[in-house]
N, C-alpha and C. Protein backbone atom coordinates (compact mmCIF):
# COMPACT_ATOMS: atom_id res chain seq x y z
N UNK A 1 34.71 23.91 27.17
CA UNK A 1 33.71 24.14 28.19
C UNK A 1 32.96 22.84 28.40
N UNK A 2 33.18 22.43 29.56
CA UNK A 2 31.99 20.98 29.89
C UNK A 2 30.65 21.81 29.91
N UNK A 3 30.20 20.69 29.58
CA UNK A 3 28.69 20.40 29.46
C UNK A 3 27.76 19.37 30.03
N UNK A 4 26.73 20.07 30.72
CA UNK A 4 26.00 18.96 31.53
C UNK A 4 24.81 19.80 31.42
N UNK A 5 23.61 18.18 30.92
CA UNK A 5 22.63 18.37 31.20
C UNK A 5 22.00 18.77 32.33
N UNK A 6 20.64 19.45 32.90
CA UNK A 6 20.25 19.72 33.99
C UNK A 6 19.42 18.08 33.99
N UNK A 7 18.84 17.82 32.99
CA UNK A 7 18.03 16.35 33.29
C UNK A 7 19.17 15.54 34.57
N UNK A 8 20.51 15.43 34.30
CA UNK A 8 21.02 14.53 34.85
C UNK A 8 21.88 15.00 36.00
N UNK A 9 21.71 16.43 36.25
CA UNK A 9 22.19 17.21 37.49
C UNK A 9 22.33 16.69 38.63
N UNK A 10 21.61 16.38 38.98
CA UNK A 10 21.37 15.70 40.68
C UNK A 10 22.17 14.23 40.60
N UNK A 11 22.86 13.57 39.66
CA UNK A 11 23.97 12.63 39.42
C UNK A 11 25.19 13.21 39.43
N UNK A 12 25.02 14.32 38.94
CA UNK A 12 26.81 14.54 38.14
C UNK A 12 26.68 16.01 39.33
N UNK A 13 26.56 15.91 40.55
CA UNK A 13 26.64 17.51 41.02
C UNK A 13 28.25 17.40 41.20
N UNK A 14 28.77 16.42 41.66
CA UNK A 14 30.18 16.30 41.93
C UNK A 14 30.93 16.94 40.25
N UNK A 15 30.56 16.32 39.30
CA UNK A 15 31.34 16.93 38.30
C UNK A 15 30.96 18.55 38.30
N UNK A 16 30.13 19.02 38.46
CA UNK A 16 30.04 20.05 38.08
C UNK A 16 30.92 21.02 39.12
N UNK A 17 31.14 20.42 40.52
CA UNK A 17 31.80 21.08 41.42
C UNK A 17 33.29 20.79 41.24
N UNK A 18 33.79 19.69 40.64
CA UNK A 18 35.50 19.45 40.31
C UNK A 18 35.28 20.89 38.90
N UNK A 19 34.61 20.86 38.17
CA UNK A 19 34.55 21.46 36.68
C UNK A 19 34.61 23.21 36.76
N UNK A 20 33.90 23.38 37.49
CA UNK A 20 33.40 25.06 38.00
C UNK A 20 34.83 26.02 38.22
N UNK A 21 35.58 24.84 39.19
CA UNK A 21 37.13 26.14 38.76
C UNK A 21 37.68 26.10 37.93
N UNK A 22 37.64 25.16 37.42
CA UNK A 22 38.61 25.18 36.22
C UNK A 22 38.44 25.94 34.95
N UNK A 23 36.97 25.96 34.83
CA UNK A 23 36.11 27.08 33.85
C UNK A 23 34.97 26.76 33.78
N UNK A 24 34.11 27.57 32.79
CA UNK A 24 32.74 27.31 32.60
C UNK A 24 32.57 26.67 32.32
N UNK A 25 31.06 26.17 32.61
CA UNK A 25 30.35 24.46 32.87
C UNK A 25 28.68 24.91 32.11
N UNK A 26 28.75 24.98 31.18
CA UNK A 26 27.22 24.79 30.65
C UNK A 26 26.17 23.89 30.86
N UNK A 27 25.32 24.31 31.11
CA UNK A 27 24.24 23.92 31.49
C UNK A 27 23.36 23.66 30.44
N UNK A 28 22.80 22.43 30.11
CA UNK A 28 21.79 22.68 29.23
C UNK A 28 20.16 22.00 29.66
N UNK A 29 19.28 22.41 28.85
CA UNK A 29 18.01 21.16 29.06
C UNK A 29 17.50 21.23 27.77
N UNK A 30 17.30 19.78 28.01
CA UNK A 30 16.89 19.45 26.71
C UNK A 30 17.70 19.87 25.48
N UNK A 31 18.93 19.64 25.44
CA UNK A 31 19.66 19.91 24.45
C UNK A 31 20.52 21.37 24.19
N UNK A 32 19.61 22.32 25.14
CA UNK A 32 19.84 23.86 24.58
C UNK A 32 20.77 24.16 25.59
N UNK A 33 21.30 25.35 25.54
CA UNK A 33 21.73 26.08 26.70
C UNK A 33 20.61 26.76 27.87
N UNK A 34 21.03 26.63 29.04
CA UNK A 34 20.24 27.22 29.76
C UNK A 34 20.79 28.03 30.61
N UNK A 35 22.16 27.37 31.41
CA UNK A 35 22.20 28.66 32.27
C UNK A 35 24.31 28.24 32.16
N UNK A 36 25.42 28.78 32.46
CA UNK A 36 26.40 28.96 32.62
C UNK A 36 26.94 29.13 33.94
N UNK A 37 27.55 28.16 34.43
CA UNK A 37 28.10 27.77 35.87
C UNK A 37 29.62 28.53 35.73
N UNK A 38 30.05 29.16 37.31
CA UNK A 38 30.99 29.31 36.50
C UNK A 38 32.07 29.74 38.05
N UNK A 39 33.17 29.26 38.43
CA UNK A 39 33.96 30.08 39.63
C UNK A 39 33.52 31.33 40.52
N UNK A 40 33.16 31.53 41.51
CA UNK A 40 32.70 32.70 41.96
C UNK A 40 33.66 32.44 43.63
N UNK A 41 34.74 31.61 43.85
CA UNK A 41 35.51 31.70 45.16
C UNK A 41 35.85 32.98 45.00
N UNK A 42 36.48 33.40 44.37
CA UNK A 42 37.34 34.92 44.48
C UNK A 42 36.36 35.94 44.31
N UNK A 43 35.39 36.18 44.63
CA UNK A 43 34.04 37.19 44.81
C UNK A 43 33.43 37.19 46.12
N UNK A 44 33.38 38.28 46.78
CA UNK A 44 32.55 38.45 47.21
C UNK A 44 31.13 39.01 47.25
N UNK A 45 30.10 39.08 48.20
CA UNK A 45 28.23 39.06 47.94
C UNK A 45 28.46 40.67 47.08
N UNK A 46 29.18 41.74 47.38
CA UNK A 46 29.00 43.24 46.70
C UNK A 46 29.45 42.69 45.34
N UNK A 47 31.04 42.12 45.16
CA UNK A 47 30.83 41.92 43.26
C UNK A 47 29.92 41.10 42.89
N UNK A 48 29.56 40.40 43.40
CA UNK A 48 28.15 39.63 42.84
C UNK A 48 26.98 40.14 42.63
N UNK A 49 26.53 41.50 43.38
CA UNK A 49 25.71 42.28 43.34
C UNK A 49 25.77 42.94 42.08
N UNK A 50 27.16 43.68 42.13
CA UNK A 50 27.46 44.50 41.03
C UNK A 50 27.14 43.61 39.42
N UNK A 51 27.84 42.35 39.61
CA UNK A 51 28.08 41.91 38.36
C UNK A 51 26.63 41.62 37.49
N UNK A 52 25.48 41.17 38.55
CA UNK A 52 24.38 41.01 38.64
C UNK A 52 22.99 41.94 38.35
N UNK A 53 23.69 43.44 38.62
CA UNK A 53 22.88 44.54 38.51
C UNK A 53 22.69 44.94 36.92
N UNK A 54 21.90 45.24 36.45
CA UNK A 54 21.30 45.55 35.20
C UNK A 54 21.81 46.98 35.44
N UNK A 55 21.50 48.10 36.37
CA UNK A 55 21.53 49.26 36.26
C UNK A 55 23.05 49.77 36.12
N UNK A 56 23.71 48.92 37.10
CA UNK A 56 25.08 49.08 37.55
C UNK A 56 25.35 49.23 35.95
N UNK A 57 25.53 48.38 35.48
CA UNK A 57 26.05 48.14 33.86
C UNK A 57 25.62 49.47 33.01
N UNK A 58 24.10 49.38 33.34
CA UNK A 58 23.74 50.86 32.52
C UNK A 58 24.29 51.95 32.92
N UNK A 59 24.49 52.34 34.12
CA UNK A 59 25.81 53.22 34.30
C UNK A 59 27.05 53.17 34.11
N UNK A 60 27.40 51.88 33.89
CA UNK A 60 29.31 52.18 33.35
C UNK A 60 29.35 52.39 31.58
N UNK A 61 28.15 51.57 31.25
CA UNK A 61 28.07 52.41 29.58
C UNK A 61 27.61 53.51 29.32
N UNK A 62 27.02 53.81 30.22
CA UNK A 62 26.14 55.32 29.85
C UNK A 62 28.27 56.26 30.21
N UNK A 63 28.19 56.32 31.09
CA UNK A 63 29.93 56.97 31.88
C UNK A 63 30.87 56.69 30.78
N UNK A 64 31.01 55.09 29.94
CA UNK A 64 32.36 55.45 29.04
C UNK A 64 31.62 56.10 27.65
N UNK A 65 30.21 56.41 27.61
CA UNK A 65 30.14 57.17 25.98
C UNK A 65 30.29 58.31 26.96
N UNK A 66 30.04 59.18 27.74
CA UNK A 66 30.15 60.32 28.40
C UNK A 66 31.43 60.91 28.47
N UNK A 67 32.90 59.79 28.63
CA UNK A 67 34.18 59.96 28.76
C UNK A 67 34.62 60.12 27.45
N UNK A 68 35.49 61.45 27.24
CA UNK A 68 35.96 61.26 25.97
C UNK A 68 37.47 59.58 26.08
N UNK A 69 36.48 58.92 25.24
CA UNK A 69 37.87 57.68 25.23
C UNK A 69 39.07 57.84 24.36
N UNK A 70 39.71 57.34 23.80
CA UNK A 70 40.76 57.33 22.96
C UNK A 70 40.91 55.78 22.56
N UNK A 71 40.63 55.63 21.13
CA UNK A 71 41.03 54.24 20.86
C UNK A 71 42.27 53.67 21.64
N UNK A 72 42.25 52.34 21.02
CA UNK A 72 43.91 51.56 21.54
C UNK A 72 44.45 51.92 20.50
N UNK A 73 44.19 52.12 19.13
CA UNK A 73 45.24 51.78 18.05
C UNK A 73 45.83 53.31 18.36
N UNK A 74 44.84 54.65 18.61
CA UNK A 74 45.90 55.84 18.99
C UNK A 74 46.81 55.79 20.30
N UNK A 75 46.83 55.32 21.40
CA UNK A 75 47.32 55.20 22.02
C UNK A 75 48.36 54.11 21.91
N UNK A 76 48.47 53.17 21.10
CA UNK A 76 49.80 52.63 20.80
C UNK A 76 50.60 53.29 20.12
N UNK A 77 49.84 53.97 19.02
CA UNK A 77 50.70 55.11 18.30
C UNK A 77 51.64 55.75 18.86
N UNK A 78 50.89 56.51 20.20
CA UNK A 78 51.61 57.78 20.65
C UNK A 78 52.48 56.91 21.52
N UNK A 79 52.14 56.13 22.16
CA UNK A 79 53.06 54.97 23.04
C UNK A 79 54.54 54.99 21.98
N UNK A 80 54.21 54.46 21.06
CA UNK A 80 55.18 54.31 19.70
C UNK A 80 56.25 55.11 19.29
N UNK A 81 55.86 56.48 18.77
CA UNK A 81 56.23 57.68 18.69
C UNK A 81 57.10 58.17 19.78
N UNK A 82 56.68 58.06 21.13
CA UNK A 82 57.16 58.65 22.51
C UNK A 82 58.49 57.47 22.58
N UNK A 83 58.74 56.21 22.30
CA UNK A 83 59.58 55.34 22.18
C UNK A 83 60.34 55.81 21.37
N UNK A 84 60.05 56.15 20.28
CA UNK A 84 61.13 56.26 18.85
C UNK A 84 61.92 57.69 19.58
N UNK A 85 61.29 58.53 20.12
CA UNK A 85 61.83 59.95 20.74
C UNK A 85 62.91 59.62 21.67
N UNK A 86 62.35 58.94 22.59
CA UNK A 86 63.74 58.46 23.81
C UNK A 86 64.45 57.81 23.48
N UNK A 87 64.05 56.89 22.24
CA UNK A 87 65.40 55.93 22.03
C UNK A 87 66.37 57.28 21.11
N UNK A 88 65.66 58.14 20.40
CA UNK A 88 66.53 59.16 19.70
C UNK A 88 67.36 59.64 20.29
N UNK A 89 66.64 60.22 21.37
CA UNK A 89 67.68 61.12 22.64
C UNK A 89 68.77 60.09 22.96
N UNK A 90 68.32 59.28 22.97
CA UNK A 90 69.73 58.07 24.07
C UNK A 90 70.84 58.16 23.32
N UNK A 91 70.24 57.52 21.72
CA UNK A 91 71.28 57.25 21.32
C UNK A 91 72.02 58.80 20.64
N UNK A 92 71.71 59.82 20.60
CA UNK A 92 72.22 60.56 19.83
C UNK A 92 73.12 61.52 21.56
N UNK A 93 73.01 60.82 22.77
CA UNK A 93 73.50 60.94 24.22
C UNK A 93 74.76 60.13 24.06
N UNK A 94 74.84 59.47 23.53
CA UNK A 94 75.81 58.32 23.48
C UNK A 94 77.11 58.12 22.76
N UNK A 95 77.08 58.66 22.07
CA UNK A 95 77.44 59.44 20.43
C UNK A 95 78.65 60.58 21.17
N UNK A 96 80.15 60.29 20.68
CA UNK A 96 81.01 61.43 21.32
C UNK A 96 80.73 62.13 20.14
N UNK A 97 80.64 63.49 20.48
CA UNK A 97 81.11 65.23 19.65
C UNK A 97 82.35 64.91 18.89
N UNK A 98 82.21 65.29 17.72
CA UNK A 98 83.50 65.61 17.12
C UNK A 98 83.81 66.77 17.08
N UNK A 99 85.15 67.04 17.43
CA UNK A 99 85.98 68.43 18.04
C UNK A 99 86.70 69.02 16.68
């Protein structure tokens, strides 16, 4: 992640505009972090709104504890399991009868 002071901003605006697509561009003053620059061509003003909204957010966490979820590690499982089944069927499809 580049890094640029705000002290020296108004010099380096060009770097920060080559830097911004490529990824995040920290901002600091006086040594610290202050604010995180970062690609926004592929957005438009509503995802910016959204991404921006405090409440918005409090409603998509409040909605996934509300949703019953299912971990990933169970759902690779059953992903897993459901694999080992079809490959069973195939191959035991494949397989001539003995007469």
């Amino acid at each position: 992640m580049k890094t640029i002071p705000v002290e020296s901003l108004s010099s380096r605006v060009r770097d920060l505009i080559t830097a911004a697509p490529k990824g995040r561009v920290l901002l600091t003053r006086h040594g610290k972090p202050f604010a995180i620059v970062t690609d926004a061509s592929n957005l438009d003003a509503e995802d910016i709104g959204y991404i921006t909204d405090p409440e918005f957010w409090k409603s998509i966490n409040e909605s996934r504890r509300q949703t019953g979820r299912i971990p990933l590690e169970d759902v690779e499982r059953r992903i897993r399991a459901e694999e080992k089944k079809l490959n069973g069927r195939r191959k035991s499809k494949g397989k001539k009868q003995k007469v």
